[in-house]
PDB file of N, CA and C in Angstrom:
ATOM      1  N   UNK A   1     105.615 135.536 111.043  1.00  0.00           N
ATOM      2  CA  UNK A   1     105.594 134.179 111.465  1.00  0.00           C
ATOM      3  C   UNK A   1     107.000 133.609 111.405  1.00  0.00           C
ATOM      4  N   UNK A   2     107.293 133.015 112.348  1.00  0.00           N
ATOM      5  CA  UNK A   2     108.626 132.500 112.583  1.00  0.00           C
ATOM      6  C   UNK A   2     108.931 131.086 112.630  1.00  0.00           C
ATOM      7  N   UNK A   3     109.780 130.676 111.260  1.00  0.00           N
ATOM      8  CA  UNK A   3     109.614 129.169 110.858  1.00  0.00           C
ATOM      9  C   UNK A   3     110.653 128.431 111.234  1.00  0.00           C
ATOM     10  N   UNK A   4     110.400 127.473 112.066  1.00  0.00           N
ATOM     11  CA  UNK A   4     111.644 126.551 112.830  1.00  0.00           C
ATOM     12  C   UNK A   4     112.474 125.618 111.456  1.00  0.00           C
ATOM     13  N   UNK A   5     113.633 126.242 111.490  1.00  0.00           N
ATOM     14  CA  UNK A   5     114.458 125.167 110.640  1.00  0.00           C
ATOM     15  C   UNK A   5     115.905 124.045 111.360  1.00  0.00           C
ATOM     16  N   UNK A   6     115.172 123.111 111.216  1.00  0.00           N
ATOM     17  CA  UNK A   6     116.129 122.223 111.986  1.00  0.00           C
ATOM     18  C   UNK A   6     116.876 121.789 110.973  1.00  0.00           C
ATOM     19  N   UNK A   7     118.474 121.783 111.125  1.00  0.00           N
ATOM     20  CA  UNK A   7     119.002 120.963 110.308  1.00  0.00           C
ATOM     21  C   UNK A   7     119.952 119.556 110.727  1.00  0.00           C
ATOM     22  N   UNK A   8     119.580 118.461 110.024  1.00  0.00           N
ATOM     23  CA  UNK A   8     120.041 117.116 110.552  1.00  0.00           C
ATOM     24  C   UNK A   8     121.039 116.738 109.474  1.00  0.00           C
ATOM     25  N   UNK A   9     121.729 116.813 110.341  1.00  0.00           N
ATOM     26  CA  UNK A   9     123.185 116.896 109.627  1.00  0.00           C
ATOM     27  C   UNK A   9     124.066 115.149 110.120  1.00  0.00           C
ATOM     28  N   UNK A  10     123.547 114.438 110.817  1.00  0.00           N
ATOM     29  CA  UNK A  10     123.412 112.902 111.127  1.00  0.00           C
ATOM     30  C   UNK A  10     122.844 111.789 109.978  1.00  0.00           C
ATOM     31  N   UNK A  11     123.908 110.919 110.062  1.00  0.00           N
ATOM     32  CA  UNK A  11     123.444 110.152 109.283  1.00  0.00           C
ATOM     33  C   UNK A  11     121.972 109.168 109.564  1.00  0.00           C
ATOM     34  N   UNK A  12     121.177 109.101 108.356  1.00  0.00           N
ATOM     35  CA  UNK A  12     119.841 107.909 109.605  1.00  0.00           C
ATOM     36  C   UNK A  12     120.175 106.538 109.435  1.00  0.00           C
ATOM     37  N   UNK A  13     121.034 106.250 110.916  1.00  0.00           N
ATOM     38  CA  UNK A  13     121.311 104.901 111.178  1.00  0.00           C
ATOM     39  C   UNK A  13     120.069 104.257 110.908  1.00  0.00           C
ATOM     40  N   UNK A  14     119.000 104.571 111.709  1.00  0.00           N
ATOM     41  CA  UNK A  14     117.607 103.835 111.610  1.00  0.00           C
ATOM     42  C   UNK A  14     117.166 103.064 110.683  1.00  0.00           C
ATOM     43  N   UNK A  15     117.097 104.034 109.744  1.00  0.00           N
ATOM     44  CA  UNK A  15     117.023 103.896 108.342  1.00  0.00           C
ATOM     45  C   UNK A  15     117.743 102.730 107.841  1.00  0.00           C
ATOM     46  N   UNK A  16     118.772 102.998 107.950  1.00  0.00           N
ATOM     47  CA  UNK A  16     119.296 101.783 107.039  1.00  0.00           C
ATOM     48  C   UNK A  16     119.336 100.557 107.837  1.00  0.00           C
ATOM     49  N   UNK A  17     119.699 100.504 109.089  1.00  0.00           N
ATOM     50  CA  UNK A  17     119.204  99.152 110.313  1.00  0.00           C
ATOM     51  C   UNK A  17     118.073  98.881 109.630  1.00  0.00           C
ATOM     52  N   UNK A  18     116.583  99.167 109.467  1.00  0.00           N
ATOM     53  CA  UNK A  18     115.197  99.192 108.818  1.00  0.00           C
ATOM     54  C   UNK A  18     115.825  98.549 107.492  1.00  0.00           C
ATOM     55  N   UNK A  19     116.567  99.046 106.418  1.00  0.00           N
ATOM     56  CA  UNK A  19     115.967  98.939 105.542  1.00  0.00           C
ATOM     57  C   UNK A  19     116.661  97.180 105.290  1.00  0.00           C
ATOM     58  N   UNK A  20     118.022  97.226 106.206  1.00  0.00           N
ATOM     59  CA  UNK A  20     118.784  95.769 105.909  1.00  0.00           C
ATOM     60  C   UNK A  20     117.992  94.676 106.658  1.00  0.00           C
ATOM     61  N   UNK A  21     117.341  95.288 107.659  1.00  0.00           N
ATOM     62  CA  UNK A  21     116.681  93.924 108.670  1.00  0.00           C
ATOM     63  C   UNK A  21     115.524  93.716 107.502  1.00  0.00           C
ATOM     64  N   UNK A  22     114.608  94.364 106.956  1.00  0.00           N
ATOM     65  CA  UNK A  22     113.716  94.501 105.827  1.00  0.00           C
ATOM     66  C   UNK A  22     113.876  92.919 104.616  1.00  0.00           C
ATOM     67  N   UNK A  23     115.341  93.677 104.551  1.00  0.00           N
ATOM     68  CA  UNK A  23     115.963  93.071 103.151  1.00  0.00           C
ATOM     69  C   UNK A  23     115.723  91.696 103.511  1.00  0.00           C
ATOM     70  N   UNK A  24     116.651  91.587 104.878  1.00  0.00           N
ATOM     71  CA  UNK A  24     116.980  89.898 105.760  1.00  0.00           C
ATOM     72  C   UNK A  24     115.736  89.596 105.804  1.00  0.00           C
ATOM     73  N   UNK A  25     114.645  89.772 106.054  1.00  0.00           N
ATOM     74  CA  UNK A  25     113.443  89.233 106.561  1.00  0.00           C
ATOM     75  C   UNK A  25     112.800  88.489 105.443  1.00  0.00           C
ATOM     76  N   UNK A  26     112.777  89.453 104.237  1.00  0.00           N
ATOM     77  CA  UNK A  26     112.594  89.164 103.073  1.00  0.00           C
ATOM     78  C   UNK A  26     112.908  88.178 102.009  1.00  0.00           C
ATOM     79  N   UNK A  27     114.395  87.889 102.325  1.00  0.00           N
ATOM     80  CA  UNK A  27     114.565  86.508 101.927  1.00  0.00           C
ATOM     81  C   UNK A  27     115.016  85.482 102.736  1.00  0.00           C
ATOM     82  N   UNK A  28     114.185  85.695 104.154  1.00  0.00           N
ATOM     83  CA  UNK A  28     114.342  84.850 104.901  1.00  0.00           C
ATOM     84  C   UNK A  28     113.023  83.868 104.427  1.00  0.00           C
ATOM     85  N   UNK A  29     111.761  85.008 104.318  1.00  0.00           N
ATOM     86  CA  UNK A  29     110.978  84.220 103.961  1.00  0.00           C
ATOM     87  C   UNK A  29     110.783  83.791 102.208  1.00  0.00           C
ATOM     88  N   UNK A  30     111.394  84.228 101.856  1.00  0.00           N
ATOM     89  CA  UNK A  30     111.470  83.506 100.343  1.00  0.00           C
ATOM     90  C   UNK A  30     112.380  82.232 100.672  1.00  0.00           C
ATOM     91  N   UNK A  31     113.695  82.265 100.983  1.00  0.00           N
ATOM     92  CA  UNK A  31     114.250  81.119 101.317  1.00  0.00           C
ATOM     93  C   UNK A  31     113.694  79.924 102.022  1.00  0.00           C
ATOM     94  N   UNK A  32     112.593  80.345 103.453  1.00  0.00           N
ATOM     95  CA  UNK A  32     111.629  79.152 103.880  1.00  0.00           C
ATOM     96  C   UNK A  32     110.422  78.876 103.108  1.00  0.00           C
ATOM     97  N   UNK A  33     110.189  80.229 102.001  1.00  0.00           N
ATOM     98  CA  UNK A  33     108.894  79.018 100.643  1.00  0.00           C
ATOM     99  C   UNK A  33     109.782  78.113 100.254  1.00  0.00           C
ATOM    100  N   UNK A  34     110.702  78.751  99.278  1.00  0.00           N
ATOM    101  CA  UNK A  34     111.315  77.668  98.280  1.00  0.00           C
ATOM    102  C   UNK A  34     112.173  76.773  98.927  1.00  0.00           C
ATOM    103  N   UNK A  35     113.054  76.908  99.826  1.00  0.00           N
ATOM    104  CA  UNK A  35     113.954  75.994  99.835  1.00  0.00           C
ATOM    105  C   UNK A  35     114.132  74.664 101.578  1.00  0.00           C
ATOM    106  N   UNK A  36     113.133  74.745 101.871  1.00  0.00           N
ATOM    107  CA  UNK A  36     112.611  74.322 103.124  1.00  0.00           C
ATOM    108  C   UNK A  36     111.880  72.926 102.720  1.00  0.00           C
ATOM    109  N   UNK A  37     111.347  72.347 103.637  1.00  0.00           N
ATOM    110  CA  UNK A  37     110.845  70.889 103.610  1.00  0.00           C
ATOM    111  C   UNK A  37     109.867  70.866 104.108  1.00  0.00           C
ATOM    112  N   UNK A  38     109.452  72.051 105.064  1.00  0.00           N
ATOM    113  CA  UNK A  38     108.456  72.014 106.179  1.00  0.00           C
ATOM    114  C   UNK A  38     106.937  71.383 105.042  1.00  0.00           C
ATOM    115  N   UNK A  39     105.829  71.807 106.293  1.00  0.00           N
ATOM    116  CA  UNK A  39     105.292  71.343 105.529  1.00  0.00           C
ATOM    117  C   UNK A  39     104.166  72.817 105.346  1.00  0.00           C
ATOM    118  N   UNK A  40     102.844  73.058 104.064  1.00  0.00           N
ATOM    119  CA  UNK A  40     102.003  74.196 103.871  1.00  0.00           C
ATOM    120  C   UNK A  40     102.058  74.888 104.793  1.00  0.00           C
ATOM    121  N   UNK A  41     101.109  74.391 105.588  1.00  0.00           N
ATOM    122  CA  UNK A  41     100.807  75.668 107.218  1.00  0.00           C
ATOM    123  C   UNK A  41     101.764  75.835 107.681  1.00  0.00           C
ATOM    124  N   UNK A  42     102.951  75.299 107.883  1.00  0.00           N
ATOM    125  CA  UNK A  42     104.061  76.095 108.737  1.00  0.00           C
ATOM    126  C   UNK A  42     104.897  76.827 107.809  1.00  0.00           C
ATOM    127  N   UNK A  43     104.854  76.569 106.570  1.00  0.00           N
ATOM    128  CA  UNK A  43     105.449  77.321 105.601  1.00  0.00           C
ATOM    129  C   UNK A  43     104.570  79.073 105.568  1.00  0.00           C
ATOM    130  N   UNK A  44     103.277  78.693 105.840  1.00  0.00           N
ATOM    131  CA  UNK A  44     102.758  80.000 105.853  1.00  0.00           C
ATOM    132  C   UNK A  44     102.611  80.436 107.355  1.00  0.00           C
ATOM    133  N   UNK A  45     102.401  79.794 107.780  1.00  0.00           N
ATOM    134  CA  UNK A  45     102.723  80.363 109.369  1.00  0.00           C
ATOM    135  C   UNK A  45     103.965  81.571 109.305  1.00  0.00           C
ATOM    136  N   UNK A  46     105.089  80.393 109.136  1.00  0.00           N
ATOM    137  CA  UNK A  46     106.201  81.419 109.310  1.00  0.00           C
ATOM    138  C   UNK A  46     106.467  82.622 108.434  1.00  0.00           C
ATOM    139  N   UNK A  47     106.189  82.370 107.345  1.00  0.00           N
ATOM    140  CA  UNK A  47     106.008  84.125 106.438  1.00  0.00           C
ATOM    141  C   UNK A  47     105.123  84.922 107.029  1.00  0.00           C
ATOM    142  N   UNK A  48     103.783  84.581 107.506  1.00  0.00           N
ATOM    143  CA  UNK A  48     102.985  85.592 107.559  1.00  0.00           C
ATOM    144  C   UNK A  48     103.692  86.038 109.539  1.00  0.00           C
ATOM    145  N   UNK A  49     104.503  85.149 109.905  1.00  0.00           N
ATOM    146  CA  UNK A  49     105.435  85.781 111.216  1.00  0.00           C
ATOM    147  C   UNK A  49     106.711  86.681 110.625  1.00  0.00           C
ATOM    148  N   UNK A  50     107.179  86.623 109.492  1.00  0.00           N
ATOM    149  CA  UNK A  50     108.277  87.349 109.002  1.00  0.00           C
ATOM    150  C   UNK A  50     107.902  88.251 108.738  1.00  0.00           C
ATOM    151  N   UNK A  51     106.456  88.523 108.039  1.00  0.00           N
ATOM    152  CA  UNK A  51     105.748  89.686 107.389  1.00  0.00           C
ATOM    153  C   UNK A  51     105.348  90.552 108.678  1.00  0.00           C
ATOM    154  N   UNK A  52     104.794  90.198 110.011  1.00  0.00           N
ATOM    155  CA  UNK A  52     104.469  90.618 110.935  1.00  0.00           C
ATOM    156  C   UNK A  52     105.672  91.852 111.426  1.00  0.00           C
ATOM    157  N   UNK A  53     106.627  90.722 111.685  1.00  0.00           N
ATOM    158  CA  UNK A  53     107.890  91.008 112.554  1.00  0.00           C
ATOM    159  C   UNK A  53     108.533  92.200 111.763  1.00  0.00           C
ATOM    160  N   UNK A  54     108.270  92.242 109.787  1.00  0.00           N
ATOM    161  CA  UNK A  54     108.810  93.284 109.389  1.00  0.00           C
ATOM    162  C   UNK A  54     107.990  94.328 108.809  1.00  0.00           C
ATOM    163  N   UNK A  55     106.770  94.115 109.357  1.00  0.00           N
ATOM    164  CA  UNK A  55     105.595  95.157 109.444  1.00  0.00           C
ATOM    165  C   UNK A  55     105.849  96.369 110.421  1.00  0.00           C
ATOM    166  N   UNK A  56     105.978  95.538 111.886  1.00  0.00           N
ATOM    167  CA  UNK A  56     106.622  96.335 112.716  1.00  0.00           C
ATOM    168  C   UNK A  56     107.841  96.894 112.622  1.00  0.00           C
ATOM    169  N   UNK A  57     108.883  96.481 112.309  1.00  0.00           N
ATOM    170  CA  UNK A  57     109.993  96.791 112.114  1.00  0.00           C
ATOM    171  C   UNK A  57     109.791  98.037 111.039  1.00  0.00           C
ATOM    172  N   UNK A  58     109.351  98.016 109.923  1.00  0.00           N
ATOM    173  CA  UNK A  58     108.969  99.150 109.425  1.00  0.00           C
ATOM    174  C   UNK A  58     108.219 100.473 109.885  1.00  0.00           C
ATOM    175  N   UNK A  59     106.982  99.718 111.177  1.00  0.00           N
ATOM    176  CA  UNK A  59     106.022 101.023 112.113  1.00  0.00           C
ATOM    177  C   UNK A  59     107.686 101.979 112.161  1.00  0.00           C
ATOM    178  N   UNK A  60     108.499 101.133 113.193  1.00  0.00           N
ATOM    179  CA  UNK A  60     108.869 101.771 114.155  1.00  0.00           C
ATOM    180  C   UNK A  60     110.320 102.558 113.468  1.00  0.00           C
ATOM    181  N   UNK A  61     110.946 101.781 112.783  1.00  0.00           N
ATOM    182  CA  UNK A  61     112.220 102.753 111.860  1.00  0.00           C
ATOM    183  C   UNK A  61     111.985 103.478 111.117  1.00  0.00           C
ATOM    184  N   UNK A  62     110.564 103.297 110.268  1.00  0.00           N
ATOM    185  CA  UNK A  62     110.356 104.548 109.063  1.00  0.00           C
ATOM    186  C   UNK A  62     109.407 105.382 109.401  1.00  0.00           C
ATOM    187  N   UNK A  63     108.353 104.730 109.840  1.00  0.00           N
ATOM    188  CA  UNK A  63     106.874 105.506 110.268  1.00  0.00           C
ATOM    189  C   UNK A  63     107.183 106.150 111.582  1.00  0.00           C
ATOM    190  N   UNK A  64     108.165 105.906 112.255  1.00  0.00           N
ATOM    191  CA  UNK A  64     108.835 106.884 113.873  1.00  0.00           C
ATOM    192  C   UNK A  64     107.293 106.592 114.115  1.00  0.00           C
ATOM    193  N   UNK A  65     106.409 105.606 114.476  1.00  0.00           N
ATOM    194  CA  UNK A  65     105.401 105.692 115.678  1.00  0.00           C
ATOM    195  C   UNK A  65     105.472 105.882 116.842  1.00  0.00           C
ATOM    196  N   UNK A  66     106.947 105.998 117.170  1.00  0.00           N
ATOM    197  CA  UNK A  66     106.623 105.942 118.689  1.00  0.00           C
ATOM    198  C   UNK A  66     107.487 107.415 118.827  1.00  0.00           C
ATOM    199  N   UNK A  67     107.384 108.358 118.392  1.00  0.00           N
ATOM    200  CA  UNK A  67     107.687 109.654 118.363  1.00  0.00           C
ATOM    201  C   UNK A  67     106.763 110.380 118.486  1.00  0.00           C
ATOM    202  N   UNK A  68     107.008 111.505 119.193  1.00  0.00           N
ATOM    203  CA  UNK A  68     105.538 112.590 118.705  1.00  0.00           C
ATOM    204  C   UNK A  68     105.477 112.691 120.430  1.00  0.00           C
ATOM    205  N   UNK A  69     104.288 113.637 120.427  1.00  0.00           N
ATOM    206  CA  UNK A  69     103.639 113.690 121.758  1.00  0.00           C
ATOM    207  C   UNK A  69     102.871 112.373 122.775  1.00  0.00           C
ATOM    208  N   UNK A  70     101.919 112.044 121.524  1.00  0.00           N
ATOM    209  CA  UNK A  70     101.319 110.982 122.088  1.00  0.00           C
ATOM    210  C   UNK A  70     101.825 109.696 121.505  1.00  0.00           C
ATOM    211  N   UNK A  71     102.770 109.350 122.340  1.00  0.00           N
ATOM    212  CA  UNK A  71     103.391 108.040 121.701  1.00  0.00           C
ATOM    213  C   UNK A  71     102.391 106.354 122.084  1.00  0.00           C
ATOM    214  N   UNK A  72     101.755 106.460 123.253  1.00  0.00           N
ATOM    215  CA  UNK A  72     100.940 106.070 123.565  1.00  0.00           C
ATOM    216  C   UNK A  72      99.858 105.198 122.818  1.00  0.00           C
ATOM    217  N   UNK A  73      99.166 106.838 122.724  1.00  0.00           N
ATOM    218  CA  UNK A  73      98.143 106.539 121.476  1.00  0.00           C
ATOM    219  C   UNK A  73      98.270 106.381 120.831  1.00  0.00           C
ATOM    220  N   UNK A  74      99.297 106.700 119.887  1.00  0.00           N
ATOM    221  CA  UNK A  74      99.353 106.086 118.894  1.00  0.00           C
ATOM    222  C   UNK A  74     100.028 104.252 118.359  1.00  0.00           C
ATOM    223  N   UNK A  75     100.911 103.756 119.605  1.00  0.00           N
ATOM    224  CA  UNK A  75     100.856 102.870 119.829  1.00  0.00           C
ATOM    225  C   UNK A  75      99.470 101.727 119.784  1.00  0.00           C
ATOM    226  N   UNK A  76      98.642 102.510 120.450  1.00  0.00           N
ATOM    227  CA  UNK A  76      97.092 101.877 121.040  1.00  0.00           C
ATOM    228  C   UNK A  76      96.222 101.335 119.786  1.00  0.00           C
ATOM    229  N   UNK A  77      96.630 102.802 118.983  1.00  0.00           N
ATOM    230  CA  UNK A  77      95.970 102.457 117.216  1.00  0.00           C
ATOM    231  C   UNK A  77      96.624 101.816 116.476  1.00  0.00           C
ATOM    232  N   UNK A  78      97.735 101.321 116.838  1.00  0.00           N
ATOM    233  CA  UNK A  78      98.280 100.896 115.712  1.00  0.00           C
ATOM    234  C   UNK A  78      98.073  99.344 116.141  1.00  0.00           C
ATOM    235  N   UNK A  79      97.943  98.645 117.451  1.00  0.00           N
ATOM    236  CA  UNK A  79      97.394  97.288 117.794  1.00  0.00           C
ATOM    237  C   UNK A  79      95.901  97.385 118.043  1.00  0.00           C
ATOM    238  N   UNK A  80      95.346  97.891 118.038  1.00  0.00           N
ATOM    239  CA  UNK A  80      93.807  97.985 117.268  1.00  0.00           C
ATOM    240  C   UNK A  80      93.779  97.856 116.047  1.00  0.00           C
ATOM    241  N   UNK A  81      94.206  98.849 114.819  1.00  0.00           N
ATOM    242  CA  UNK A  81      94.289  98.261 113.861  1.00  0.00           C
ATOM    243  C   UNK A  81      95.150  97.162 113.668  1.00  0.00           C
ATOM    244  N   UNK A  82      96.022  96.339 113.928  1.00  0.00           N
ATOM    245  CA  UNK A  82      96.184  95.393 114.071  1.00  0.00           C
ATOM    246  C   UNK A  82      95.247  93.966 114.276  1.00  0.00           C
ATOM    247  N   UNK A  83      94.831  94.333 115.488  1.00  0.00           N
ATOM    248  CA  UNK A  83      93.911  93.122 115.735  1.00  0.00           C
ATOM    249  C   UNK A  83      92.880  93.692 114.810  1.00  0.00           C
ATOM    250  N   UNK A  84      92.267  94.430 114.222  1.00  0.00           N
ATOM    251  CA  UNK A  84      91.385  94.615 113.236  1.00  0.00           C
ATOM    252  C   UNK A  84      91.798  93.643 112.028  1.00  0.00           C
ATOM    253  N   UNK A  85      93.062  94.084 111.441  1.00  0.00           N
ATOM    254  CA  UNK A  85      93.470  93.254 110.131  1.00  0.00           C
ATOM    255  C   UNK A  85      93.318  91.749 110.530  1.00  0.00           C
ATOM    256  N   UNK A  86      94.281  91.413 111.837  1.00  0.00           N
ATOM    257  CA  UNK A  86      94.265  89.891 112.008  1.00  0.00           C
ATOM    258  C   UNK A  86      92.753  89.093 111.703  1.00  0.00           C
ATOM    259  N   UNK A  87      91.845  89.826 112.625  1.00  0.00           N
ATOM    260  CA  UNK A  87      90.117  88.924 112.500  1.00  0.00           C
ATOM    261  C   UNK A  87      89.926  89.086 111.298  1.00  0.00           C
ATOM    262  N   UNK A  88      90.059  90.340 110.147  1.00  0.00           N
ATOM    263  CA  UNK A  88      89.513  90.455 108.855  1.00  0.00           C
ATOM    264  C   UNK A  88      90.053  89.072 107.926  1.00  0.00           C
ATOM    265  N   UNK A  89      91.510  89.037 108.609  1.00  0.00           N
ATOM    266  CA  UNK A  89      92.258  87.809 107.527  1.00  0.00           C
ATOM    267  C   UNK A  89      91.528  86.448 108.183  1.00  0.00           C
ATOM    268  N   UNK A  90      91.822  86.388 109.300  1.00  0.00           N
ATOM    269  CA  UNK A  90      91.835  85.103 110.255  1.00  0.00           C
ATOM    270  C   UNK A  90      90.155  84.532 109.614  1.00  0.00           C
ATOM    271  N   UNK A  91      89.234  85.335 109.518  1.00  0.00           N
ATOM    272  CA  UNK A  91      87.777  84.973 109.103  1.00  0.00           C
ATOM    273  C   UNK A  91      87.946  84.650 107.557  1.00  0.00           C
ATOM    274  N   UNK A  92      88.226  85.480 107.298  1.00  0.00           N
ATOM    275  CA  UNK A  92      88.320  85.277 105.191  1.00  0.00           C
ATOM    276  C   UNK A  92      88.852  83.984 105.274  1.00  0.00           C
ATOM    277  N   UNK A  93      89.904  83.541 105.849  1.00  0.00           N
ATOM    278  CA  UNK A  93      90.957  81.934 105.438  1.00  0.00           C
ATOM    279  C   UNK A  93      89.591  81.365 106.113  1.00  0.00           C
ATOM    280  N   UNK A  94      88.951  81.540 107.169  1.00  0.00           N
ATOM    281  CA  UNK A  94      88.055  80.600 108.031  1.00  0.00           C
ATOM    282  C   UNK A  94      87.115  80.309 106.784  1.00  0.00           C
ATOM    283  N   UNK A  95      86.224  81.466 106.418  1.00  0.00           N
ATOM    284  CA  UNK A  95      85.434  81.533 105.717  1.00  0.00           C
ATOM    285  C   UNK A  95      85.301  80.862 104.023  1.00  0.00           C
ATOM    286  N   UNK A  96      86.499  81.239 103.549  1.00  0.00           N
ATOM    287  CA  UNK A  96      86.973  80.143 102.478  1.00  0.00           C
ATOM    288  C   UNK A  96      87.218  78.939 102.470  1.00  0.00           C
ATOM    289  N   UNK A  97      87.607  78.567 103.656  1.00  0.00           N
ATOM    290  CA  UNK A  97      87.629  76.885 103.552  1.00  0.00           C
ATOM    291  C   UNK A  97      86.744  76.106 104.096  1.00  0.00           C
ATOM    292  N   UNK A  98      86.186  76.761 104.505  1.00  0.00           N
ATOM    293  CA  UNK A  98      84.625  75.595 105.160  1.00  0.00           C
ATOM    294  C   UNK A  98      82.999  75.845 104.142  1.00  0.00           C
ATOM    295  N   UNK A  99      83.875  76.563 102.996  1.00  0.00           N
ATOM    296  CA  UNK A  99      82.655  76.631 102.144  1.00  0.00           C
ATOM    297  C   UNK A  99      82.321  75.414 101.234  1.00  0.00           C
ATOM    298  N   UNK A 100      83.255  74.409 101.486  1.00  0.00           N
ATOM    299  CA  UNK A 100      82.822  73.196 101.003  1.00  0.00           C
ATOM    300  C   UNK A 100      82.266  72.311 101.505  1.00  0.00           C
TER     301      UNK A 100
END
């Protein structure tokens, strides 16, 4: 049996682009809890858009989703599960606050 050895001898730009946009995102949204004026809901609006934006940002620099054969599909699953999580959350917040 004949075992393919690739060697990557390149630094992973990716990687670290990922891990600094990560970092930035991160206390972008700590900086709009604490130090902002806005008001609740747009305070969480916009984190749970920072969290989004570096959800993806993570698919695509660390998890390489869009590599492989079927880049496609696997694209397809990953906004399926997506819109899966969104209704699971979007109902729970629904569901918790109209229980009064």
């Amino acid at each position: 049996m004949e075992q393919k050895t690739e060697k990557h001898s390149h630094f992973p730009w990716s990687h670290v682009l990922g891990f600094l946009l990560s970092i930035a995102l991160t206390f972008l949204a700590v900086w709009v809890g604490l130090y902002t004026n806005l008001s609740i809901q747009t305070i969480v609006a916009l984190v749970f858009l920072l969290a989004f934006i570096q959800a993806t940002i993570q698919l695509f620099m660390f998890m390489h989703i869009s590599e492989g054969e079927h880049k496609l599909w696997q694209i397809g699953k990953m906004i399926a599960s997506g819109l899966i999580a969104i209704i699971i959350v979007a109902g729970s917040v629904w569901v918790l606050t109209s229980m009064h």
